[in-house]
PDB file of N, CA and C in Angstrom:
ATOM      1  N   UNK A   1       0.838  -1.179   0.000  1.00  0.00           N
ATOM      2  CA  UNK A   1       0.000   0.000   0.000  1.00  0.00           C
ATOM      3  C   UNK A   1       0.884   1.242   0.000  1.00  0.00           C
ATOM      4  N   UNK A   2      -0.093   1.984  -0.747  1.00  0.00           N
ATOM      5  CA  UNK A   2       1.234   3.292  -0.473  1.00  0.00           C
ATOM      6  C   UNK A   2       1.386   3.981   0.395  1.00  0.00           C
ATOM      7  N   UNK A   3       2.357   5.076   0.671  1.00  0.00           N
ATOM      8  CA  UNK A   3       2.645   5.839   2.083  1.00  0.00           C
ATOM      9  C   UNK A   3       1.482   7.089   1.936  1.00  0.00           C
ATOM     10  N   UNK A   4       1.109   7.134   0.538  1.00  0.00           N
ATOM     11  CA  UNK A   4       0.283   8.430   0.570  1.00  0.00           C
ATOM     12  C   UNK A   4      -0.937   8.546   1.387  1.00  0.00           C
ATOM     13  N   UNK A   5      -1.243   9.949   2.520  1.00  0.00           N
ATOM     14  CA  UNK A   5      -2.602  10.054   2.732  1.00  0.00           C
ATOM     15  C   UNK A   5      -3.450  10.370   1.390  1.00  0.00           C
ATOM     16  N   UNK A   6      -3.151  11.055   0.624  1.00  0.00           N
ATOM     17  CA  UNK A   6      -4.281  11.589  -0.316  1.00  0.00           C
ATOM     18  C   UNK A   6      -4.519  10.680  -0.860  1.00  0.00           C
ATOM     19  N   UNK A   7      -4.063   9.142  -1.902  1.00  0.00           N
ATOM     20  CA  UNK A   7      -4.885   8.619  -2.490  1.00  0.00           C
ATOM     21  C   UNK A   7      -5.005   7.268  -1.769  1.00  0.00           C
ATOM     22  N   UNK A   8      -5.867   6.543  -2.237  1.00  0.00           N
ATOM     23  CA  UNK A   8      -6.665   5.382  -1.451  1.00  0.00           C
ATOM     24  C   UNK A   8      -6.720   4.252  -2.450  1.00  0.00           C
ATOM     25  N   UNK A   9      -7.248   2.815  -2.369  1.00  0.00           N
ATOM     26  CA  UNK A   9      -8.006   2.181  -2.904  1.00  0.00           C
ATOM     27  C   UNK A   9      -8.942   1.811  -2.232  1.00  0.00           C
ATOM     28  N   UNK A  10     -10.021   1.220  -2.935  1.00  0.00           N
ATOM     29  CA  UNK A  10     -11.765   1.359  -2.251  1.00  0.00           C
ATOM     30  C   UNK A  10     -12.138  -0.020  -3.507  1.00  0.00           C
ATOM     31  N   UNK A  11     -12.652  -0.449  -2.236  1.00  0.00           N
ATOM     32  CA  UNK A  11     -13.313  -1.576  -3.686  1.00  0.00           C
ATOM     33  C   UNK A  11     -14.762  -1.866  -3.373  1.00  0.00           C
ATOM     34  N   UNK A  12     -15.394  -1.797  -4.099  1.00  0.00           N
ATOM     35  CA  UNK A  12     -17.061  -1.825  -4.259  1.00  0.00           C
ATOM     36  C   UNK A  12     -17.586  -3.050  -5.012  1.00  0.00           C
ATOM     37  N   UNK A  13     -18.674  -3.942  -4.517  1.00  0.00           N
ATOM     38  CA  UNK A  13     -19.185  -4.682  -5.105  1.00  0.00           C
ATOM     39  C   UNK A  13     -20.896  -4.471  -5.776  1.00  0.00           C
ATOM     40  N   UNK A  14     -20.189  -4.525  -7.647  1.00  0.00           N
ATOM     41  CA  UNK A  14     -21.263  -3.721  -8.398  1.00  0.00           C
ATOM     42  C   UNK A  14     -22.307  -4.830  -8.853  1.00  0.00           C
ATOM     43  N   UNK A  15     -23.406  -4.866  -9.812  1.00  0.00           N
ATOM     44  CA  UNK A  15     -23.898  -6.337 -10.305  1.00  0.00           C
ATOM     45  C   UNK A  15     -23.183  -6.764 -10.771  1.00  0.00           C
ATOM     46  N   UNK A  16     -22.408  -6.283 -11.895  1.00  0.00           N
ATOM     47  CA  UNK A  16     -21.717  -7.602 -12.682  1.00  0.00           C
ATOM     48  C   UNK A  16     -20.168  -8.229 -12.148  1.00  0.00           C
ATOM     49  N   UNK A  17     -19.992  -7.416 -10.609  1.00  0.00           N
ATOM     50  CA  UNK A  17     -18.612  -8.116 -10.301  1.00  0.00           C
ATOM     51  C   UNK A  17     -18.118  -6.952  -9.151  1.00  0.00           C
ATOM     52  N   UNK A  18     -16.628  -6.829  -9.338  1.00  0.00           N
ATOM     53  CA  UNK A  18     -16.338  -5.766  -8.535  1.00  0.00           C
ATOM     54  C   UNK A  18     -15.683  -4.966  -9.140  1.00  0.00           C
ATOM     55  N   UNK A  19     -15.486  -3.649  -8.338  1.00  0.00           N
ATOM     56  CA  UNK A  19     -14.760  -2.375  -8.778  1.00  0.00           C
ATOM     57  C   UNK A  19     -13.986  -1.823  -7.723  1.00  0.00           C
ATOM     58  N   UNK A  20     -12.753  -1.355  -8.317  1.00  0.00           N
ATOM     59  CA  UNK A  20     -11.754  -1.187  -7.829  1.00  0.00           C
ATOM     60  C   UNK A  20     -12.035   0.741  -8.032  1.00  0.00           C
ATOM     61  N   UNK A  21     -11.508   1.384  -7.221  1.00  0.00           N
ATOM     62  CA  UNK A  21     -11.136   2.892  -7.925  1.00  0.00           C
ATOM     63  C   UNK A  21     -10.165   3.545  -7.003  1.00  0.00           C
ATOM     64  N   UNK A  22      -9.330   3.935  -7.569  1.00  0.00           N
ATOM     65  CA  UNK A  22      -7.988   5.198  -6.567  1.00  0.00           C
ATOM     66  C   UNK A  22      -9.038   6.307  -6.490  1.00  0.00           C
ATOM     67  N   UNK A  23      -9.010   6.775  -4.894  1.00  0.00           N
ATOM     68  CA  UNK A  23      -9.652   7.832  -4.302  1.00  0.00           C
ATOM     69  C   UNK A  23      -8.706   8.826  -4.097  1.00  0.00           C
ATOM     70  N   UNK A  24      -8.930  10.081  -4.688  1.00  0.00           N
ATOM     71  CA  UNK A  24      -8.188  11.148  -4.149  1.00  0.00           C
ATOM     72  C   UNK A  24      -8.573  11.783  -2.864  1.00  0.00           C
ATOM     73  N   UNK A  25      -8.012  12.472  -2.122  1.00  0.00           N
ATOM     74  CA  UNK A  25      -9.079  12.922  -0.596  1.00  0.00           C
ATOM     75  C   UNK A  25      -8.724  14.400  -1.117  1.00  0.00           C
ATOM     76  N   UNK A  26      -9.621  15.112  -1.496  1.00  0.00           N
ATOM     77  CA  UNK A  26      -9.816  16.590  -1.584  1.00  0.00           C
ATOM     78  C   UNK A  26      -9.453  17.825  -1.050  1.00  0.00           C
ATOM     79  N   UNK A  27     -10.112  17.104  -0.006  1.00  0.00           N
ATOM     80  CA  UNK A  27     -10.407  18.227   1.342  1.00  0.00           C
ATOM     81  C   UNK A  27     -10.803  16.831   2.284  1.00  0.00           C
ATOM     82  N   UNK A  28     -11.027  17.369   3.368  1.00  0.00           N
ATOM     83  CA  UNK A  28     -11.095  16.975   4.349  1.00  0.00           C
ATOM     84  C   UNK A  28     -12.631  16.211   4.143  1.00  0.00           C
ATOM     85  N   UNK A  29     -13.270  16.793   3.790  1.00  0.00           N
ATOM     86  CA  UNK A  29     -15.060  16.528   3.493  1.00  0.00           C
ATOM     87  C   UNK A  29     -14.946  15.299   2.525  1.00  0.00           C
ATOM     88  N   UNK A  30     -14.179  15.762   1.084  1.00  0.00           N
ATOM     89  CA  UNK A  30     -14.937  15.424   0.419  1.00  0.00           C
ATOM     90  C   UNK A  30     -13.557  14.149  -0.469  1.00  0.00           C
ATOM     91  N   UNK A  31     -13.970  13.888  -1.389  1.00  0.00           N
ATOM     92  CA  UNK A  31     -13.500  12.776  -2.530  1.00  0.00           C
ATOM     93  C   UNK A  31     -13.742  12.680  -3.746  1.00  0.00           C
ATOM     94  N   UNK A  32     -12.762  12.209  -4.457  1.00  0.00           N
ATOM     95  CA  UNK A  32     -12.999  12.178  -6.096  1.00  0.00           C
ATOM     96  C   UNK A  32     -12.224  11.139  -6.441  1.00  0.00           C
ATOM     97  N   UNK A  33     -12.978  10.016  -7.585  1.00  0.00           N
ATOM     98  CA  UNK A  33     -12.287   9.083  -8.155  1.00  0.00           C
ATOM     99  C   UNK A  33     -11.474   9.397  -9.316  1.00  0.00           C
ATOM    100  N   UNK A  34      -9.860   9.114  -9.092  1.00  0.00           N
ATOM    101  CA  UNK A  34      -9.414   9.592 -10.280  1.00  0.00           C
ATOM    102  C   UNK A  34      -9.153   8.502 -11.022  1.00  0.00           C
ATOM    103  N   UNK A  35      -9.004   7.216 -10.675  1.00  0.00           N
ATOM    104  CA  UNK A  35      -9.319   5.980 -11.765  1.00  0.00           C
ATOM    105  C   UNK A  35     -10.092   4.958 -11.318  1.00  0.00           C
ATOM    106  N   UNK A  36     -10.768   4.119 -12.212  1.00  0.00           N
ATOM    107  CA  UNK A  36     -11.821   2.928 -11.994  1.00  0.00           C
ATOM    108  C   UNK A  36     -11.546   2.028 -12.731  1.00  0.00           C
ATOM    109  N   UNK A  37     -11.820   0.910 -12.642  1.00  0.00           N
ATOM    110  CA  UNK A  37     -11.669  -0.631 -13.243  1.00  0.00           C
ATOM    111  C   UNK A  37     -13.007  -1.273 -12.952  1.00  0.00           C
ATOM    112  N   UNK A  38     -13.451  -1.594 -13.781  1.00  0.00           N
ATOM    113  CA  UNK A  38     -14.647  -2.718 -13.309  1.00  0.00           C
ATOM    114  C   UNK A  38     -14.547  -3.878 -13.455  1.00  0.00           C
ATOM    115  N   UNK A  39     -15.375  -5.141 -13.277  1.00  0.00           N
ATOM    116  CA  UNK A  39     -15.457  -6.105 -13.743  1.00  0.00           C
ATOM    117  C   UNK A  39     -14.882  -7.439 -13.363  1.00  0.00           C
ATOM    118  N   UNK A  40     -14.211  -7.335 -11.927  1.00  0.00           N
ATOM    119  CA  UNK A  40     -12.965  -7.940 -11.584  1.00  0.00           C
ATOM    120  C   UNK A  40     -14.259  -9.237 -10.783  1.00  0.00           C
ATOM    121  N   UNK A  41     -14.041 -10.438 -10.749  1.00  0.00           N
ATOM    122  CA  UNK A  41     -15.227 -11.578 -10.530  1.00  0.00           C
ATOM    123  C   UNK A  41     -15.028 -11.559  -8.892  1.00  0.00           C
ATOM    124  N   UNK A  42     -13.502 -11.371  -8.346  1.00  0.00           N
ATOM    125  CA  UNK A  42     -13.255 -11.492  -6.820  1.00  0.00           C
ATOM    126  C   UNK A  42     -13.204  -9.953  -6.093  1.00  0.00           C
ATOM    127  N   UNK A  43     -12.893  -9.625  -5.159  1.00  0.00           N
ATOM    128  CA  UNK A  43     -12.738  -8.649  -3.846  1.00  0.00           C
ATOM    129  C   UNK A  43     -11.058  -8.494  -4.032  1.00  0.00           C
ATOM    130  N   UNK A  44     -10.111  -9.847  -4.084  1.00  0.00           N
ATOM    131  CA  UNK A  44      -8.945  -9.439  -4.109  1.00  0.00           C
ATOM    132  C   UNK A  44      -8.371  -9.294  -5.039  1.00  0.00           C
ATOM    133  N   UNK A  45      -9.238  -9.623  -6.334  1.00  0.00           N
ATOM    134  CA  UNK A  45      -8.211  -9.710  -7.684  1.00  0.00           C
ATOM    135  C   UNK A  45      -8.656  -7.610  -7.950  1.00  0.00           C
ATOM    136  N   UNK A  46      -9.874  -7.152  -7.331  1.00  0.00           N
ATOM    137  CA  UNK A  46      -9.760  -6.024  -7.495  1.00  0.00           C
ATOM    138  C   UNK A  46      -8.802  -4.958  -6.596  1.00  0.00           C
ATOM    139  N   UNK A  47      -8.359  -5.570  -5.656  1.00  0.00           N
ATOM    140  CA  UNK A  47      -7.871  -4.886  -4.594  1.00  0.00           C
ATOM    141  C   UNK A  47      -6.054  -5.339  -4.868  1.00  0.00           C
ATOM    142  N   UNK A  48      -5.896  -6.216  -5.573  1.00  0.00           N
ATOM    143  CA  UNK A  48      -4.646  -6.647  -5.938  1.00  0.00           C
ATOM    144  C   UNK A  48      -4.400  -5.376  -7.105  1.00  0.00           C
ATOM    145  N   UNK A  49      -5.407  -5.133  -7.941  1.00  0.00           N
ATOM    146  CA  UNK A  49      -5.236  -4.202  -9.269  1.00  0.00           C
ATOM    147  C   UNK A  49      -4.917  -2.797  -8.862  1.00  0.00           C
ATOM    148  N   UNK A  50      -6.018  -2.627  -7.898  1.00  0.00           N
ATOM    149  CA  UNK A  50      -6.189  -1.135  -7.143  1.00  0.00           C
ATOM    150  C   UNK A  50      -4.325  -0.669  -6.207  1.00  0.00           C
ATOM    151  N   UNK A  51      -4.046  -1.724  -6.087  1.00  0.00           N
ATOM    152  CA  UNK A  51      -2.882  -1.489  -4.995  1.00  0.00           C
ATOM    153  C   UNK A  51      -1.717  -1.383  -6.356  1.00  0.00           C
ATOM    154  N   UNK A  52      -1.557  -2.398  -7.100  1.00  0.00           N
ATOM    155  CA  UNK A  52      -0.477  -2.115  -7.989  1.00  0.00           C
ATOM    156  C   UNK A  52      -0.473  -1.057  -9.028  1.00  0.00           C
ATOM    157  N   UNK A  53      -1.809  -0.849  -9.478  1.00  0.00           N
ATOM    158  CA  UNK A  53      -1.975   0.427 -10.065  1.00  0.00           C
ATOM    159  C   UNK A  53      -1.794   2.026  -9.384  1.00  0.00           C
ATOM    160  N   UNK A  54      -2.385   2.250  -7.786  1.00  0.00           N
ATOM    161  CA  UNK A  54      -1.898   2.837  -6.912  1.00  0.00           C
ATOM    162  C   UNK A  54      -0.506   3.694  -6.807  1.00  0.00           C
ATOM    163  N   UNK A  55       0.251   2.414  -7.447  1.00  0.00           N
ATOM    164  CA  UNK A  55       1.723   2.685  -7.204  1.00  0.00           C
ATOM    165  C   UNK A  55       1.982   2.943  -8.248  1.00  0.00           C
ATOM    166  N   UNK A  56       1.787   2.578  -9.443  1.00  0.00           N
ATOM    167  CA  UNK A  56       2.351   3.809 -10.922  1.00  0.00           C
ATOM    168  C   UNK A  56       1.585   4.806 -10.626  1.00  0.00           C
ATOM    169  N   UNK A  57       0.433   4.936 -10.175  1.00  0.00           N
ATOM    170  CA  UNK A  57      -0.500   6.569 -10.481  1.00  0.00           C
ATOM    171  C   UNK A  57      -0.102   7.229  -9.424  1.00  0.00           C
ATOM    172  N   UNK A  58       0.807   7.015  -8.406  1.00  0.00           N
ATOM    173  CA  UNK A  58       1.282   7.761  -6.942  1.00  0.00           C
ATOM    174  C   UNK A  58       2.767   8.454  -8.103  1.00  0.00           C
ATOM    175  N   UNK A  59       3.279   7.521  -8.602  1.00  0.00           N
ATOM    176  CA  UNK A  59       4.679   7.523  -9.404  1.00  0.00           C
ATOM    177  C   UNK A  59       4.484   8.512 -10.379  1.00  0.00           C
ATOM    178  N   UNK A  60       3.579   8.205 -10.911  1.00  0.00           N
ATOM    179  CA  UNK A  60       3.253   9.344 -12.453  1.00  0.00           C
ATOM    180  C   UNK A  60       3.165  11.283 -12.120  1.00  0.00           C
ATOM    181  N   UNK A  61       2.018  10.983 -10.792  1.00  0.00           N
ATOM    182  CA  UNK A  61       1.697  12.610  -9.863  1.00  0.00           C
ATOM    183  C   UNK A  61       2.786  12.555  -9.501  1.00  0.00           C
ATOM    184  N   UNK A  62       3.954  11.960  -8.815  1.00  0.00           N
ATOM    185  CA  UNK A  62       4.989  12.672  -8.217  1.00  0.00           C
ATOM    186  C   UNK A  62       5.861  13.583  -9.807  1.00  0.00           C
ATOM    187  N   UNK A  63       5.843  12.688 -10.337  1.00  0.00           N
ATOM    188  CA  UNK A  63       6.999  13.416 -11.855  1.00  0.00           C
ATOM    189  C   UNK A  63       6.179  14.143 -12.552  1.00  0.00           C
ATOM    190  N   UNK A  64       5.171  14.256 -12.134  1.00  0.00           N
ATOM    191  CA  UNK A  64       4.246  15.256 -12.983  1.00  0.00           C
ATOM    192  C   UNK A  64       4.613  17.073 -11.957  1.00  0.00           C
ATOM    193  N   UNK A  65       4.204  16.601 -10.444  1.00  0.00           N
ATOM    194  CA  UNK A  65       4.353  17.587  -9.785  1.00  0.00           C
ATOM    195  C   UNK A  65       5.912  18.207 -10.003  1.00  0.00           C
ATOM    196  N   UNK A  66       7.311  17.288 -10.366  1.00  0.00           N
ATOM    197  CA  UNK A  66       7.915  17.824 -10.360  1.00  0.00           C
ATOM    198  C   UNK A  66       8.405  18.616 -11.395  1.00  0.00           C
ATOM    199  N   UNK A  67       8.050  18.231 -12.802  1.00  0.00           N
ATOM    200  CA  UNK A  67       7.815  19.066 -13.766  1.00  0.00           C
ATOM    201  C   UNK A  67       6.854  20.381 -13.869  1.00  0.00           C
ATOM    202  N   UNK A  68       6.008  20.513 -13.695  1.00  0.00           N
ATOM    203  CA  UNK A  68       5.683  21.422 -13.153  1.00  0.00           C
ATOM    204  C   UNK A  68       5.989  22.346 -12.274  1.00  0.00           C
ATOM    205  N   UNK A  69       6.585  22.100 -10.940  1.00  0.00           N
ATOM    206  CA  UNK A  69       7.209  22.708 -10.677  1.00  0.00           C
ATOM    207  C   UNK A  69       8.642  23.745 -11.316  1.00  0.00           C
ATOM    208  N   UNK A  70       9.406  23.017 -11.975  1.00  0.00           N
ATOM    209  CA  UNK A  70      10.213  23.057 -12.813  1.00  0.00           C
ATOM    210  C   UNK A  70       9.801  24.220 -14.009  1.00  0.00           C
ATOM    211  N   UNK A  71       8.474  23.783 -14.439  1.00  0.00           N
ATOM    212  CA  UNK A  71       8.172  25.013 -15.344  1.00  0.00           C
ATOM    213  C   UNK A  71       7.863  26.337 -14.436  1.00  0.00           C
ATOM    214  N   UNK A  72       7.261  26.639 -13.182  1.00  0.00           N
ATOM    215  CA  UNK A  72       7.174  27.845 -12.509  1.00  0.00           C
ATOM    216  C   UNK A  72       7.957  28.422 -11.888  1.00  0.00           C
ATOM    217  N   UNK A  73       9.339  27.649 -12.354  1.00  0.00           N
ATOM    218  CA  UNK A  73      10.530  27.827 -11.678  1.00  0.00           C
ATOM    219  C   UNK A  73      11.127  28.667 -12.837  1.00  0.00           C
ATOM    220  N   UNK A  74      11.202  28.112 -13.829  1.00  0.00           N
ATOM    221  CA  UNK A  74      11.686  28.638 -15.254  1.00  0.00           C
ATOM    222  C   UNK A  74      10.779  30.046 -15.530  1.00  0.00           C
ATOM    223  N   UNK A  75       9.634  30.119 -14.849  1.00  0.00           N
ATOM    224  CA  UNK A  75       8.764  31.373 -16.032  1.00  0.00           C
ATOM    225  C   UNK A  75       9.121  32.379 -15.057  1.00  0.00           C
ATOM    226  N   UNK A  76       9.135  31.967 -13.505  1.00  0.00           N
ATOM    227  CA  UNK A  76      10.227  33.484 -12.747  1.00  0.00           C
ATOM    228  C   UNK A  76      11.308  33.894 -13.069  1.00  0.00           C
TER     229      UNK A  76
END
């Protein structure tokens, strides 16, 4: 699991199976799904997906934030 507070995995059982989704935490209140998977037949084969995917999409926002940064660094 990752070290991050802000994102999560959450797994929900839908009709046709289960769903996995990375939760961002907003604010304190509130939440937003920033990815979903459906369709998974078990609880852990979705929660196995949610956790390894977790960890590239924790990986991707970190090098994203740091590029970015990088550009507001450059336009001062």
């Amino acid at each position: 699991m990752s070290d991050s507070k802000k994102f999560t995995v959450r797994t929900i059982e839908k009709r046709n199976g289960w769903c996995a989704e990375i939760v961002r935490q907003v604010t304190s209140r509130r939440t937003t799904v920033s990815k979903r998977e459906m369709g998974f037949e078990t609880e852990a084969q979705a929660q196995a997906w949610g956790e390894k995917e977790l960890e590239g999409f924790v990986k991707t926002q970190v090098e994203r934030n740091k590029r970015k940064a990088a550009d507001r660094k450059s336009e001062d």
